[in-house]
N, C-alpha and C. Protein backbone atom coordinates (compact mmCIF):
# COMPACT_ATOMS: atom_id res chain seq x y z
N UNK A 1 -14.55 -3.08 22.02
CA UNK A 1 -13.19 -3.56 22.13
C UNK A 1 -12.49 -3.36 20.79
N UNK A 2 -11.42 -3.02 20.50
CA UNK A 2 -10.76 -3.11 19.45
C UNK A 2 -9.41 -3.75 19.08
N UNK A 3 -8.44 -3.51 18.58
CA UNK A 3 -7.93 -4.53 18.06
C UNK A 3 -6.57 -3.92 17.35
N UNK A 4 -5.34 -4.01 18.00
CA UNK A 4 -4.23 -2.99 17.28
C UNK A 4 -3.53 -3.62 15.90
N UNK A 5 -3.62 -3.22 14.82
CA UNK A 5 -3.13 -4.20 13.82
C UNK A 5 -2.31 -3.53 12.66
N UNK A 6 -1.23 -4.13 11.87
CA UNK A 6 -0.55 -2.92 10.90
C UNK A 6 -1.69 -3.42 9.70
N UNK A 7 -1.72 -2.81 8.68
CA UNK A 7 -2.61 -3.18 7.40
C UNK A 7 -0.97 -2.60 6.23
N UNK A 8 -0.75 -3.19 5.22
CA UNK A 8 -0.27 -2.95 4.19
C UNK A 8 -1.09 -3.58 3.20
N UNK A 9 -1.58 -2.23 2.42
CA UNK A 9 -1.89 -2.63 1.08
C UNK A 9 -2.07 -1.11 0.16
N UNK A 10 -2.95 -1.01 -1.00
CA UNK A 10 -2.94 0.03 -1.68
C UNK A 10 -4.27 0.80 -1.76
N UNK A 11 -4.14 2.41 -2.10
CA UNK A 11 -5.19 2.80 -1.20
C UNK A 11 -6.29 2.67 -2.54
N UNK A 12 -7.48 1.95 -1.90
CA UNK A 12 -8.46 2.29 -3.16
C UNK A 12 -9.15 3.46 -3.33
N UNK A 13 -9.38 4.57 -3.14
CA UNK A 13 -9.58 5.65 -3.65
C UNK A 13 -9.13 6.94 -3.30
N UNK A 14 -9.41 8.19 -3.78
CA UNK A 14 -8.82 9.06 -3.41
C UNK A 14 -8.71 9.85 -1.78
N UNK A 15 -7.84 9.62 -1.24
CA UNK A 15 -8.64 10.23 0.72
C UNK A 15 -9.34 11.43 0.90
N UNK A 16 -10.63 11.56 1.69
CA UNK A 16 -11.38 11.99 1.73
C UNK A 16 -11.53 12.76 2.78
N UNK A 17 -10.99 14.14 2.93
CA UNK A 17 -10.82 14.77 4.33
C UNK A 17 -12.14 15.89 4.21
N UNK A 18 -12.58 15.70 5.62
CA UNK A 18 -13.67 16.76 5.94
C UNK A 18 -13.87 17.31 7.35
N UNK A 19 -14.54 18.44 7.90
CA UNK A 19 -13.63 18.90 8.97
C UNK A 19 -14.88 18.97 9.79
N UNK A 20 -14.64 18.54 11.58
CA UNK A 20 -15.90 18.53 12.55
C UNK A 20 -16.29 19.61 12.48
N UNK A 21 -17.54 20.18 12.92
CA UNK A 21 -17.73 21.71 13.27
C UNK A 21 -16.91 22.21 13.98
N UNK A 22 -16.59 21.61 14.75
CA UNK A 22 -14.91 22.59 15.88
C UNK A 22 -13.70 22.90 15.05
N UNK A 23 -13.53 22.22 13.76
CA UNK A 23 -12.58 22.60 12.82
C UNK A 23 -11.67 21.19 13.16
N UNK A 24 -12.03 20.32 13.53
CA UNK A 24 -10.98 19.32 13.47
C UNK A 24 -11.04 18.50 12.63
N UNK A 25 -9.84 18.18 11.80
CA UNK A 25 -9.33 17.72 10.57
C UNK A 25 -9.85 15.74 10.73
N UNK A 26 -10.63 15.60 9.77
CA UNK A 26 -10.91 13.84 9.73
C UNK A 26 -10.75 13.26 8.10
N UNK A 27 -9.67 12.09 7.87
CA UNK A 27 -9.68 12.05 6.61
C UNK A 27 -10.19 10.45 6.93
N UNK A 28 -10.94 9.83 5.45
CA UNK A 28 -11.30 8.47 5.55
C UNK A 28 -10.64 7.74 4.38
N UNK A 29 -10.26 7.17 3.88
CA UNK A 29 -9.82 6.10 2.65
C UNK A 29 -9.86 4.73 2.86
N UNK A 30 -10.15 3.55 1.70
CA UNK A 30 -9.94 2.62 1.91
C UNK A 30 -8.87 2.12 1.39
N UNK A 31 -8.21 1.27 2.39
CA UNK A 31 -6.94 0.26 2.02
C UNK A 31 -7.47 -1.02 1.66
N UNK A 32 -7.43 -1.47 0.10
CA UNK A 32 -7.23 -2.94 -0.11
C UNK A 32 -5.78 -3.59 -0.07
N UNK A 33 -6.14 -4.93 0.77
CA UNK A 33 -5.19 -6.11 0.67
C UNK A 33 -5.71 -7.13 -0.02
N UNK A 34 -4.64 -7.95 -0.42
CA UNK A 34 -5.24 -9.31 -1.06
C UNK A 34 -3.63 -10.18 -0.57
N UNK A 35 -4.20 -11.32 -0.99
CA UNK A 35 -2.85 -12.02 -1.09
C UNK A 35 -2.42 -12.42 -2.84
N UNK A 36 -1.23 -12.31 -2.73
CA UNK A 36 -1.00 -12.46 -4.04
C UNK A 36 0.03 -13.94 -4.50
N UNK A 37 -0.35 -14.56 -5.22
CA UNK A 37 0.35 -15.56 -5.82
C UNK A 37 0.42 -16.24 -7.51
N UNK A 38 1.54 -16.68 -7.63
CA UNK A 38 1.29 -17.17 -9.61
C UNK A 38 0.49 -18.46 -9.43
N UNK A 39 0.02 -17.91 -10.50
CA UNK A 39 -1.29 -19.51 -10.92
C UNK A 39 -0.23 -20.16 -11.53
N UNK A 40 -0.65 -21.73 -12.33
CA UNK A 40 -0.05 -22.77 -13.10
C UNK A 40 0.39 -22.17 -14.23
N UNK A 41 -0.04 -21.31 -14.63
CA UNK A 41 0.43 -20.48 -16.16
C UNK A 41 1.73 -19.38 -15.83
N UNK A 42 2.55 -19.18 -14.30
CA UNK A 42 2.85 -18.54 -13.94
C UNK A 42 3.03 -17.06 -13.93
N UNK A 43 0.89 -17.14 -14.25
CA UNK A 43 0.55 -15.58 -13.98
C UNK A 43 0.75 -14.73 -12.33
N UNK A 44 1.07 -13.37 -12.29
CA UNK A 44 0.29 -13.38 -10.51
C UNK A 44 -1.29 -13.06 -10.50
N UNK A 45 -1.75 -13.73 -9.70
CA UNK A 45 -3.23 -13.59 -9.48
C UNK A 45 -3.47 -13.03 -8.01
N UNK A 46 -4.63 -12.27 -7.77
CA UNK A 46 -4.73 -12.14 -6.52
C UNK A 46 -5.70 -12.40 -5.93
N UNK A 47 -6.03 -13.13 -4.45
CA UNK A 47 -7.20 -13.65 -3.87
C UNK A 47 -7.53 -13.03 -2.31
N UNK A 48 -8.41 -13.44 -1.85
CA UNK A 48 -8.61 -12.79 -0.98
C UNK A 48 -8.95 -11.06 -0.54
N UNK A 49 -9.51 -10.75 -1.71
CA UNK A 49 -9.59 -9.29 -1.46
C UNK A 49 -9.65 -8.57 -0.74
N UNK A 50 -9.76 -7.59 0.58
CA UNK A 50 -10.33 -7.31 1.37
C UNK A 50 -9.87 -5.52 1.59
N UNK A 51 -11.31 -4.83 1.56
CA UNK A 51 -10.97 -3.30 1.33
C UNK A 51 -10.90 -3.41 2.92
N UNK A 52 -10.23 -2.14 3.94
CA UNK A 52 -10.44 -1.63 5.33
C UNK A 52 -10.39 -0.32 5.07
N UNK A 53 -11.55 -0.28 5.93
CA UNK A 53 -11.90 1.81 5.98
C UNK A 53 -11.00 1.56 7.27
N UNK A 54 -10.18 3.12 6.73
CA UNK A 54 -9.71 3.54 7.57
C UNK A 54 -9.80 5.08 7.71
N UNK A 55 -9.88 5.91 8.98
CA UNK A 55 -10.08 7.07 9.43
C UNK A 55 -8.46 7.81 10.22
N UNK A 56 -8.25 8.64 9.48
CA UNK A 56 -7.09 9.35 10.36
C UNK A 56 -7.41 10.94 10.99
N UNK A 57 -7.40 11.58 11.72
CA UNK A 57 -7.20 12.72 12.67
C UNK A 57 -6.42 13.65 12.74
N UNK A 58 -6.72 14.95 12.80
CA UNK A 58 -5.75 16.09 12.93
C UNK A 58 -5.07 16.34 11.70
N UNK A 59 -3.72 16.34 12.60
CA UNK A 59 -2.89 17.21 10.99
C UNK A 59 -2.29 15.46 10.37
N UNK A 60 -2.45 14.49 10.89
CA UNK A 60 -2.07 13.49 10.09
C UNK A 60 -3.33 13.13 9.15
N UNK A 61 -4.76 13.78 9.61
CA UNK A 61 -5.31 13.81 8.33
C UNK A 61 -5.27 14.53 7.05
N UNK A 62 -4.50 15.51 7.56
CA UNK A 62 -4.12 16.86 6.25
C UNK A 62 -3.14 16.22 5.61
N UNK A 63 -1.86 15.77 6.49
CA UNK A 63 -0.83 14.82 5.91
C UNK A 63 -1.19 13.85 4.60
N UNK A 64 -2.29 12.87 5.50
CA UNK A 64 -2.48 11.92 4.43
C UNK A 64 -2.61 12.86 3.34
N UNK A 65 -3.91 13.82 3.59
CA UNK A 65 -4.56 14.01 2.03
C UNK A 65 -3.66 15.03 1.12
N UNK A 66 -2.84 15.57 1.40
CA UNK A 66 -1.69 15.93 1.02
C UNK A 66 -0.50 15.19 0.13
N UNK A 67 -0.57 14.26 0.53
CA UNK A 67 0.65 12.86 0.39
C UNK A 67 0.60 11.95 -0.48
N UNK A 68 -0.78 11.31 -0.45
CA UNK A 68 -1.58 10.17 -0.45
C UNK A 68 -2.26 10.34 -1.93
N UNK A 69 -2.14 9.69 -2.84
CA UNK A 69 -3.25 9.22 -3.71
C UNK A 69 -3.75 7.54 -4.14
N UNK A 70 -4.62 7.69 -4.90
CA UNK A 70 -5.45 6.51 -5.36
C UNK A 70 -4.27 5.73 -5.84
N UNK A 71 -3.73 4.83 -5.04
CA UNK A 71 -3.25 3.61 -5.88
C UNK A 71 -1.95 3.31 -5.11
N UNK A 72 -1.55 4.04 -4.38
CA UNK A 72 -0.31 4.26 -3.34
C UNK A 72 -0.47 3.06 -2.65
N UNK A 73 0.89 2.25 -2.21
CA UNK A 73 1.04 1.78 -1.36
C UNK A 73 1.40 2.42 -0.10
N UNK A 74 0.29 1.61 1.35
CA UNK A 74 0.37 2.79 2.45
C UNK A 74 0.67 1.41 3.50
N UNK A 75 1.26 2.00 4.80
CA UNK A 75 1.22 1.23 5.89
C UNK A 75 0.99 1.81 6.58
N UNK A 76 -0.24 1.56 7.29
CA UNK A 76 -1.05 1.74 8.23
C UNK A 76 -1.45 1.20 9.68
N UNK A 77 -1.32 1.61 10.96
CA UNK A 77 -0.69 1.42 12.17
C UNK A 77 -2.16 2.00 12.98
N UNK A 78 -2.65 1.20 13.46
CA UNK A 78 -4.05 1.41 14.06
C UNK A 78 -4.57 0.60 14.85
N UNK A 79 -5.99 0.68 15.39
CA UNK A 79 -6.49 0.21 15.97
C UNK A 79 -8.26 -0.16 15.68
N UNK A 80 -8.01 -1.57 15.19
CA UNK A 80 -9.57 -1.54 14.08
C UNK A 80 -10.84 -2.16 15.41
N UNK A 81 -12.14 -1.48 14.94
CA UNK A 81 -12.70 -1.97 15.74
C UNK A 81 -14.51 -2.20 15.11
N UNK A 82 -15.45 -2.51 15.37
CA UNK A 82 -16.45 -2.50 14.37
C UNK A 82 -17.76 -1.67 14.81
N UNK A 83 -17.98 -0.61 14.24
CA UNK A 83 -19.23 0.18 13.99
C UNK A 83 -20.26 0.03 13.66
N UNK A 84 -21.14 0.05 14.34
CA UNK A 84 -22.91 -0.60 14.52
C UNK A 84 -23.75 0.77 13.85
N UNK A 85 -24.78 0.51 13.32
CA UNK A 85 -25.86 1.19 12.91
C UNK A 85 -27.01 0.45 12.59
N UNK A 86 -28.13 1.79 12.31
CA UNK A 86 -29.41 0.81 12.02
C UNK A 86 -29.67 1.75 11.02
N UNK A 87 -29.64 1.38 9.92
CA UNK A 87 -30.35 0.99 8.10
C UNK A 87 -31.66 2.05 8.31
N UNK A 88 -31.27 3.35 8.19
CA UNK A 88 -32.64 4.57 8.27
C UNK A 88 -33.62 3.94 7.00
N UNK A 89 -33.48 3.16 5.68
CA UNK A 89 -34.40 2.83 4.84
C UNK A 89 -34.93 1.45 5.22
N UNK A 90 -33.92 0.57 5.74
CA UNK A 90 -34.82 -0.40 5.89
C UNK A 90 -35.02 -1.09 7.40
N UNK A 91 -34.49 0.05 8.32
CA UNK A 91 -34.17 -0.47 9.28
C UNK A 91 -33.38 -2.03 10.64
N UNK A 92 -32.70 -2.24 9.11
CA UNK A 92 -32.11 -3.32 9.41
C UNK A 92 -30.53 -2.89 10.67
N UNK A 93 -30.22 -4.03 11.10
CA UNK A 93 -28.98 -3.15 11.91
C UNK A 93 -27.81 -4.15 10.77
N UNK A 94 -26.97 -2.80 10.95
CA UNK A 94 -25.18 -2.83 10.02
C UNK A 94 -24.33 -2.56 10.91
N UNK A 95 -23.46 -3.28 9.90
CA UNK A 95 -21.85 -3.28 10.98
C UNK A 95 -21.04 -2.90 9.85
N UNK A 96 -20.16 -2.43 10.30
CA UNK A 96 -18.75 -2.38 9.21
C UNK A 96 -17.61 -2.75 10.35
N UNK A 97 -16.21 -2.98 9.89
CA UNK A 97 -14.78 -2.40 10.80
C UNK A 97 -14.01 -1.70 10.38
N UNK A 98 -13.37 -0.86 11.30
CA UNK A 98 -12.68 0.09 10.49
C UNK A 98 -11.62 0.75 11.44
N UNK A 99 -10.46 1.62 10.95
CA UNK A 99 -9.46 1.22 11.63
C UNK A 99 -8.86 2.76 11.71
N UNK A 100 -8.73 2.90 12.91
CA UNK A 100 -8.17 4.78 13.69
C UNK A 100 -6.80 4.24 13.38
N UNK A 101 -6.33 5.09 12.71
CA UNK A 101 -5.09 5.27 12.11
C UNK A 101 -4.32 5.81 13.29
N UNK A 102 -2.99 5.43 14.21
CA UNK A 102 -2.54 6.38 14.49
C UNK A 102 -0.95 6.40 14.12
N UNK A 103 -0.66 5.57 12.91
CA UNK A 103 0.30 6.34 11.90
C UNK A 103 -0.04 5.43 10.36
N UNK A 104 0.42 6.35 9.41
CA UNK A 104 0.43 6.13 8.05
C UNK A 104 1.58 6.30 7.23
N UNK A 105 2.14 5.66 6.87
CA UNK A 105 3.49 5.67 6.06
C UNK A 105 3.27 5.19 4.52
N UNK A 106 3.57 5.75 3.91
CA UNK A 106 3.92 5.26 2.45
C UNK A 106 5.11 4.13 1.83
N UNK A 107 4.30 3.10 1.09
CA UNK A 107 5.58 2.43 0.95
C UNK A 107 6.19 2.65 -0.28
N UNK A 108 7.86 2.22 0.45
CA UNK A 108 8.86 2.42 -0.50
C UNK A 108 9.25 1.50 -1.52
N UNK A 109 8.78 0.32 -1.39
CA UNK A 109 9.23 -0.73 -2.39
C UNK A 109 9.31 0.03 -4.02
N UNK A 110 8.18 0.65 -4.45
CA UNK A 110 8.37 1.04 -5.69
C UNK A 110 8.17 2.88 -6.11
N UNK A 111 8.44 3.32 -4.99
CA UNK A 111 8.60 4.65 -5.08
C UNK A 111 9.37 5.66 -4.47
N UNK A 112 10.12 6.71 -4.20
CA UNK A 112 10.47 7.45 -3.66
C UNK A 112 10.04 8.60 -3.11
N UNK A 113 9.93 9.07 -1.68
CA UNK A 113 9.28 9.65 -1.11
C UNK A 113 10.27 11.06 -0.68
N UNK A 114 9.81 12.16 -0.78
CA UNK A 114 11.31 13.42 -0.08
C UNK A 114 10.11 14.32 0.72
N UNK A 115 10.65 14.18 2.00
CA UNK A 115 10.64 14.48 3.07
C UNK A 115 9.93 16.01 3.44
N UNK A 116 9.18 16.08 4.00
CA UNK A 116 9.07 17.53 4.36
C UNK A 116 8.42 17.77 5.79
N UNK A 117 9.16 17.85 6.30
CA UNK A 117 9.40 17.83 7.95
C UNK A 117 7.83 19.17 8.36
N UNK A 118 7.12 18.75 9.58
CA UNK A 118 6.24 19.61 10.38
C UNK A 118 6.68 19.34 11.73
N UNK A 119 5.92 20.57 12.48
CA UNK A 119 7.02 20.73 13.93
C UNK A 119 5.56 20.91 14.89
N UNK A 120 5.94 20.26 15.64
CA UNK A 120 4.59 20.65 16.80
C UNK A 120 4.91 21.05 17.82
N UNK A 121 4.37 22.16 18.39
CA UNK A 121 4.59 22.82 19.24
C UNK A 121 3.43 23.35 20.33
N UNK A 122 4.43 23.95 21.22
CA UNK A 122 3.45 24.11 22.73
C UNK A 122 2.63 25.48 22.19
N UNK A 123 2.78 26.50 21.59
CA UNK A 123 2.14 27.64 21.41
C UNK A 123 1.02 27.14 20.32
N UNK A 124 0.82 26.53 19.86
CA UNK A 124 -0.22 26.14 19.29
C UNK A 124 -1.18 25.00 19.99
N UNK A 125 -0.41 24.59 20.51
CA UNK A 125 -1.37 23.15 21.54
C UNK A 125 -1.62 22.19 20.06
N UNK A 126 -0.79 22.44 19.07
CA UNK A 126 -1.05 21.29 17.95
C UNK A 126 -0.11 21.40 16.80
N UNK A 127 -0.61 21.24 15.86
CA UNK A 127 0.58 21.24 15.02
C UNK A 127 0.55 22.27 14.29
N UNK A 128 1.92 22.75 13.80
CA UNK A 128 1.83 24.45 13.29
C UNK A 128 2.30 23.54 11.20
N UNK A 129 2.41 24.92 10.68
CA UNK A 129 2.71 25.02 9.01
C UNK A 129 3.82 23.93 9.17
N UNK A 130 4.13 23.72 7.86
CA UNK A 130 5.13 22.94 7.22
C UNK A 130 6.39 23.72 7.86
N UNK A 131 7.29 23.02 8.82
CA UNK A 131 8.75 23.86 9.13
C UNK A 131 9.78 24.37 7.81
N UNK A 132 10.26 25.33 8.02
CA UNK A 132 10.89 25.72 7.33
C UNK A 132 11.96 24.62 7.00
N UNK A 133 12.61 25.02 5.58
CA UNK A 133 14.07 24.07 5.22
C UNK A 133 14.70 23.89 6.69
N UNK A 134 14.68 21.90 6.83
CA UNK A 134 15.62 22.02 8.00
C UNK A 134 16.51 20.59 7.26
N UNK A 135 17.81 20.33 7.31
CA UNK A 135 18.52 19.72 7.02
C UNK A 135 18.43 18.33 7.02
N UNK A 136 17.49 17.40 6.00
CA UNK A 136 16.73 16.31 6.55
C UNK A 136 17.87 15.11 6.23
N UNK A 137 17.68 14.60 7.29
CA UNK A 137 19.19 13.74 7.88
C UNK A 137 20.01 13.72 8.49
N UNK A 138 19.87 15.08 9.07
CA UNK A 138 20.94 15.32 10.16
C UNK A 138 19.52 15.57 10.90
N UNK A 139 19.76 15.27 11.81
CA UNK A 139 19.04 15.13 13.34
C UNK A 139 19.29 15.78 14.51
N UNK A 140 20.57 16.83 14.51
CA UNK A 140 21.11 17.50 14.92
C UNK A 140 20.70 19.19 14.21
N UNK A 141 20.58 18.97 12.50
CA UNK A 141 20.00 20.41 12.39
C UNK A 141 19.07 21.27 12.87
N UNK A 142 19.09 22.37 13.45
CA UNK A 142 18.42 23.09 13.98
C UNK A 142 18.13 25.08 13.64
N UNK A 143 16.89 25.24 14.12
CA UNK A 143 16.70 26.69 13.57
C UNK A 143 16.98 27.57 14.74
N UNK A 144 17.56 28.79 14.80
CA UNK A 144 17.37 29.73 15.75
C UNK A 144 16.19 30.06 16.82
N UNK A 145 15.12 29.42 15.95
CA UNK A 145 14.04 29.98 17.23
C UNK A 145 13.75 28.85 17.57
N UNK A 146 14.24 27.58 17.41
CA UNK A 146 13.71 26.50 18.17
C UNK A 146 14.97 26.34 19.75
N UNK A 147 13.53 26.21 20.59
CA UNK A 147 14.26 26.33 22.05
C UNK A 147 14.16 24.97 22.68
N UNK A 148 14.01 23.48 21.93
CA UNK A 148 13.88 22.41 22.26
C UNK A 148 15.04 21.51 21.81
N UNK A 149 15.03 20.71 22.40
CA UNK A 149 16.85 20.01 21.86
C UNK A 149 16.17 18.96 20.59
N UNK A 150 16.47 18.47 19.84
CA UNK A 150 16.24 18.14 18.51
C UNK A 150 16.04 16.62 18.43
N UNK A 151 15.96 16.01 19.38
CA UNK A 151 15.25 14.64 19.62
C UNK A 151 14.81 14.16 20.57
């Protein structure tokens, strides 16, 4: 069973993309949260630590690792659920949870992000290169060979 949940926090290390034998794109990183508040000295301190592995797919895994570095604030849109194994050294059984990304956004509070639009299409059955310059903000801009209406 799993569990649909947003996560905001910052990513603790660098994302880690590696590809199935069929060639399909899998990236992993962890997101720490904490809660944050000032102590009596009105320092901020933070408690509650908590890293979440998270796994993203396809070309939003190229995205991330493209996008994404160590220390970024990310918001993350998934579905966490927990993964069983058994301990090949000591044969103990493990769990972790961890969370299928199926979107990732960067936050803006302390950075600025510029845009670079990808186009998915039916002749590929997935997602093709980075689209060419298309007019980002108008929602109406469009290229000659696109034969789809623009939203």
């Amino acid at each position: 069973m799993s569990q649909t949940m947003t996560i905001i926090g910052n990513l603790a290390a660098e994302p880690e993309l590696k590809f199935t034998p069929n060639g399909k794109a899998c990236v992993k990183f962890p997101v720490a949260t904490s809660e944050r508040y000032k102590n009596d000295k009105g320092e901020w301190e933070s408690r509650n630590l908590t890293y979440w592995n998270v796994i993203a797919w396809d070309r939003m895994a190229e995205n991330v690792t493209e996008s994404l570095r160590k220390g970024d604030k990310v918001i993350v849109y998934g579905k966490a659920y927990t993964v069983s194994w058994e301990d090949k050294k000591t044969g103990e059984k493990r769990s972790r949870m961890e969370v299928t990304a199926t979107e990732v956004a960067i936050g803006l509070s302390k950075v600025v992000a510029h845009i670079q639009r990808t186009e998915q299409g039916p002749k590929s059955g997935g997602w093709s290169a980075p689209a060419q310059a298309v007019e980002v903000g108008n929602s109406w801009a469009v290229r000659a060979e696109d034969d789809i209406p623009p939203f």
